[in-house]
Protein backbone atom coordinates (compact mmCIF):
# COMPACT_ATOMS: atom_id res chain seq x y z
CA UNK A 1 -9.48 -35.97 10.54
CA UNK A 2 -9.60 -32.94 8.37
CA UNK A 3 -11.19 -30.91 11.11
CA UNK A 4 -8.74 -31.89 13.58
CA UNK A 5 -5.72 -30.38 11.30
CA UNK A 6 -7.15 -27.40 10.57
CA UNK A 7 -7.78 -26.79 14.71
CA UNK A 8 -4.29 -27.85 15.03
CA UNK A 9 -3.15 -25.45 12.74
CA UNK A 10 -5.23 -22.71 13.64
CA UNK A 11 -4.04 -23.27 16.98
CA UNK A 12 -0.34 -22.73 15.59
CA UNK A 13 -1.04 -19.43 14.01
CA UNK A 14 -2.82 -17.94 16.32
CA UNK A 15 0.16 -18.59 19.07
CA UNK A 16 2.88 -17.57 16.47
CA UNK A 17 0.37 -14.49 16.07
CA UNK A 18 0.75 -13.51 19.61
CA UNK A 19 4.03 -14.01 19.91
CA UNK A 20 4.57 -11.89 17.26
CA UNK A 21 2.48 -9.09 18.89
CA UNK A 22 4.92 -9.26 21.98
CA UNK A 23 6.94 -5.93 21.99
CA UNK A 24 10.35 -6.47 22.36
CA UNK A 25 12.31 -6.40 26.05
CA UNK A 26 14.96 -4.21 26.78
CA UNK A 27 18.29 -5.85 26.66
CA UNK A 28 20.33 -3.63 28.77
CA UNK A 29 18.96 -1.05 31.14
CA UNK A 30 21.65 1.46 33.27
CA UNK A 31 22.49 0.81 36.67
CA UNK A 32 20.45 3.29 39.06
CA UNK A 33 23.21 2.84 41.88
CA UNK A 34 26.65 1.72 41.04
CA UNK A 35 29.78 0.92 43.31
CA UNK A 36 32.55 3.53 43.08
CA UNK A 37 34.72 1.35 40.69
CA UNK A 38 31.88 0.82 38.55
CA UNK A 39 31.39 4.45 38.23
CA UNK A 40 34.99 5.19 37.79
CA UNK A 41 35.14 3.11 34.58
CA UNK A 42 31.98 4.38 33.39
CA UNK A 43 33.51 7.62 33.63
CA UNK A 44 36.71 6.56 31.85
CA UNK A 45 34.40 5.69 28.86
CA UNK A 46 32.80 9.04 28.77
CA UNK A 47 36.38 10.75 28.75
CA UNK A 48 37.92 8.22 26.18
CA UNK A 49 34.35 9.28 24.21
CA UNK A 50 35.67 12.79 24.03
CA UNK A 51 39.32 12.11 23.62
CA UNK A 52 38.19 10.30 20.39
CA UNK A 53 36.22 12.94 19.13
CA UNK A 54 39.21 15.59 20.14
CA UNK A 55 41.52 12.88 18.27
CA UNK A 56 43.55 13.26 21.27
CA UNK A 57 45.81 9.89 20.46
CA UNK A 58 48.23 11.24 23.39
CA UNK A 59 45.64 10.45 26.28
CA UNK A 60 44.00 7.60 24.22
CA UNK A 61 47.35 5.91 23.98
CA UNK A 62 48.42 6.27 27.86
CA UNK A 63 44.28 4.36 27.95
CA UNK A 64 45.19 1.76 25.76
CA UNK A 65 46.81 -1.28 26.78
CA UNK A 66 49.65 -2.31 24.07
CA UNK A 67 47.98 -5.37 22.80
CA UNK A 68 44.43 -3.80 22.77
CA UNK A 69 42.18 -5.08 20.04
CA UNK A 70 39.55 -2.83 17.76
CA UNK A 71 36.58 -4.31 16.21
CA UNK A 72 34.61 -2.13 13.49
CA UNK A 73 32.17 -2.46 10.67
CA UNK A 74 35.25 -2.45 8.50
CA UNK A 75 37.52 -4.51 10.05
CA UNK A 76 39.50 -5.17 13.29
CA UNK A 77 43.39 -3.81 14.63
CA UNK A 78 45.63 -3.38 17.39
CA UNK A 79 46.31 -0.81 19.16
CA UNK A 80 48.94 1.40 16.63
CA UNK A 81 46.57 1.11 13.88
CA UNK A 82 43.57 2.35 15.89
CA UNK A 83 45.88 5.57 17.12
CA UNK A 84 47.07 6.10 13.63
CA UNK A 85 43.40 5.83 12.34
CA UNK A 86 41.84 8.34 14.45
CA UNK A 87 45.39 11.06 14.33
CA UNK A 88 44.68 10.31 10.47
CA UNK A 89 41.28 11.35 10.47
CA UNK A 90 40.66 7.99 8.55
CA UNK A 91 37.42 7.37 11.68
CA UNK A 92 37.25 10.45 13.02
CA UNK A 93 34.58 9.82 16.32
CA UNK A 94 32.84 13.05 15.96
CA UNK A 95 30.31 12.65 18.73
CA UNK A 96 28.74 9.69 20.77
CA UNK A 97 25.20 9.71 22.15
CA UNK A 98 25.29 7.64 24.87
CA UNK A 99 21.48 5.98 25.66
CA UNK A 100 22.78 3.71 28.66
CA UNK A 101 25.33 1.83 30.55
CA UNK A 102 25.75 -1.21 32.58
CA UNK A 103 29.10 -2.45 33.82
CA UNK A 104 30.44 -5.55 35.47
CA UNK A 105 33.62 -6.01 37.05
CA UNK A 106 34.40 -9.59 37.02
CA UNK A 107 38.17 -9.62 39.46
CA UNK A 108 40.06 -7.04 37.35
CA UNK A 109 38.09 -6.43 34.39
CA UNK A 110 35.66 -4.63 33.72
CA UNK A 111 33.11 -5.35 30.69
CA UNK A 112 31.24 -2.18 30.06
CA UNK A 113 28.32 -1.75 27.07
CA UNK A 114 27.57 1.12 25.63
CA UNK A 115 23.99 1.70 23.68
CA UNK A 116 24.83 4.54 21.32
CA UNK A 117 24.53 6.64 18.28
CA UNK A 118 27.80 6.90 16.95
CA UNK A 119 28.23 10.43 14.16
CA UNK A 120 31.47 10.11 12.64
CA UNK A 121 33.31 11.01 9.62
CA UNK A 122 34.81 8.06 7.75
CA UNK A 123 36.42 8.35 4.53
CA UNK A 124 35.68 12.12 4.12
CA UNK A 125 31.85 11.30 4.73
CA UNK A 126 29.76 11.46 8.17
CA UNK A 127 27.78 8.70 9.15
CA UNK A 128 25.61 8.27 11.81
CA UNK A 129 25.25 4.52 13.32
CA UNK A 130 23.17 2.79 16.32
CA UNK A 131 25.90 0.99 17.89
CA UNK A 132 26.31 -1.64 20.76
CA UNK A 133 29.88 -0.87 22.06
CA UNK A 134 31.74 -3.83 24.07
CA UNK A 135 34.43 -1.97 26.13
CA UNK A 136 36.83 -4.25 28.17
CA UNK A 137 38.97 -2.60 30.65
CA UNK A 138 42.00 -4.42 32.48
CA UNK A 139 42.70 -3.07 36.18
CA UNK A 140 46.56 -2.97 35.87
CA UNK A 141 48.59 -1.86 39.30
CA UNK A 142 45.09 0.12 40.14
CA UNK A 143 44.57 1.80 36.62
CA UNK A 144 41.88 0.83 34.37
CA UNK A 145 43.93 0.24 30.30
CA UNK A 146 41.32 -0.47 27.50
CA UNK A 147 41.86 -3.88 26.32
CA UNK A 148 39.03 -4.15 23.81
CA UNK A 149 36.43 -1.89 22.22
CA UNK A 150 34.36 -3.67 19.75
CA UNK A 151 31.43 -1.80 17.89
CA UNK A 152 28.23 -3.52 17.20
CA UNK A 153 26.00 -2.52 14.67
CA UNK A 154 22.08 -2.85 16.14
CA UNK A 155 19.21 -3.34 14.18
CA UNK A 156 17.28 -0.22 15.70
CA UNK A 157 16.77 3.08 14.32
CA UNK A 158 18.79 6.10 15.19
CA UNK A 159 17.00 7.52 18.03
CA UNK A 160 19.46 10.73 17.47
CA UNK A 161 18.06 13.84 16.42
CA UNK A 162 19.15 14.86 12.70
CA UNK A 163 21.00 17.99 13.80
CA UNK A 164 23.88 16.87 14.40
CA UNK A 165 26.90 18.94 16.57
């Protein structure tokens, strides 16, 4: 009886042990070839990257829909406190590595996810965070308005050099 629970439970480690060894699968990989309104929105995201980082509130708040939602580390917010945020300085988006994309438009919306490095400057002090970013985009009389952006924080290292620009 003894012998038979110790094979049983070196028979547990040693699969725990190799699943342990497994490296981990990529979660999200970019689309090699994507339709023409995928790529349009993908392209929205790049611009709306910049306009953040230009805290350019003017074209960010033609993007936004009016009842957009924000989700942060911090806390989440409509759409005036987001604009007033960035004009503020309070986040200011300095630059966005983006690692890759996927989008899916499901009728008129359009979930896109962002893997990035995020540098910004938040209360007077840069920080630079690996980020998951949830964007939801609502096709409204055949323009694409931001209805969500939610940042994720991931577990993974920055894979962004240190100098940062």
């Amino acid at each position: 009886m003894k012998a038979k629970i110790i094979g049983l439970f070196l028979v547990i480690m040693s699969v725990q042990s190799s699943f342990a060894q497994q490296p981990p699968t990529e979660t999200i990989k970019t689309a090699t070839t994507n339709t023409p309104e995928q790529q349009e929105v993908i392209n929205l995201s790049k611009q709306k990257w910049t306009w953040m980082a230009d805290k350019n509130v003017d074209s960010l708040n033609v993007l936004f829909n009016d009842k957009s939602m924000f989700v942060h580390m911090g806390g989440s917010w409509g759409k005036v406190q987001e604009l007033a945020t960035i004009k503020s300085g309070g986040i200011w988006y300095k630059k966005a590595e983006v690692y890759s994309v996927m989008v899916n438009i499901i009728g008129n919306t359009a979930i896109l996810l962002n893997d990035i490095d995020l540098v910004a400057e938040v209360g007077g002090r840069e920080v630079t965070n690996p980020f998951m970013v949830t964007e939801v985009y609502i096709n409204e009389n055949g323009k694409w308005k931001m209805g969500s952006l939610t940042f994720s924080h991931l577990l993974r290292p920055v894979k962004m050099n240190n100098n940062k620009q």
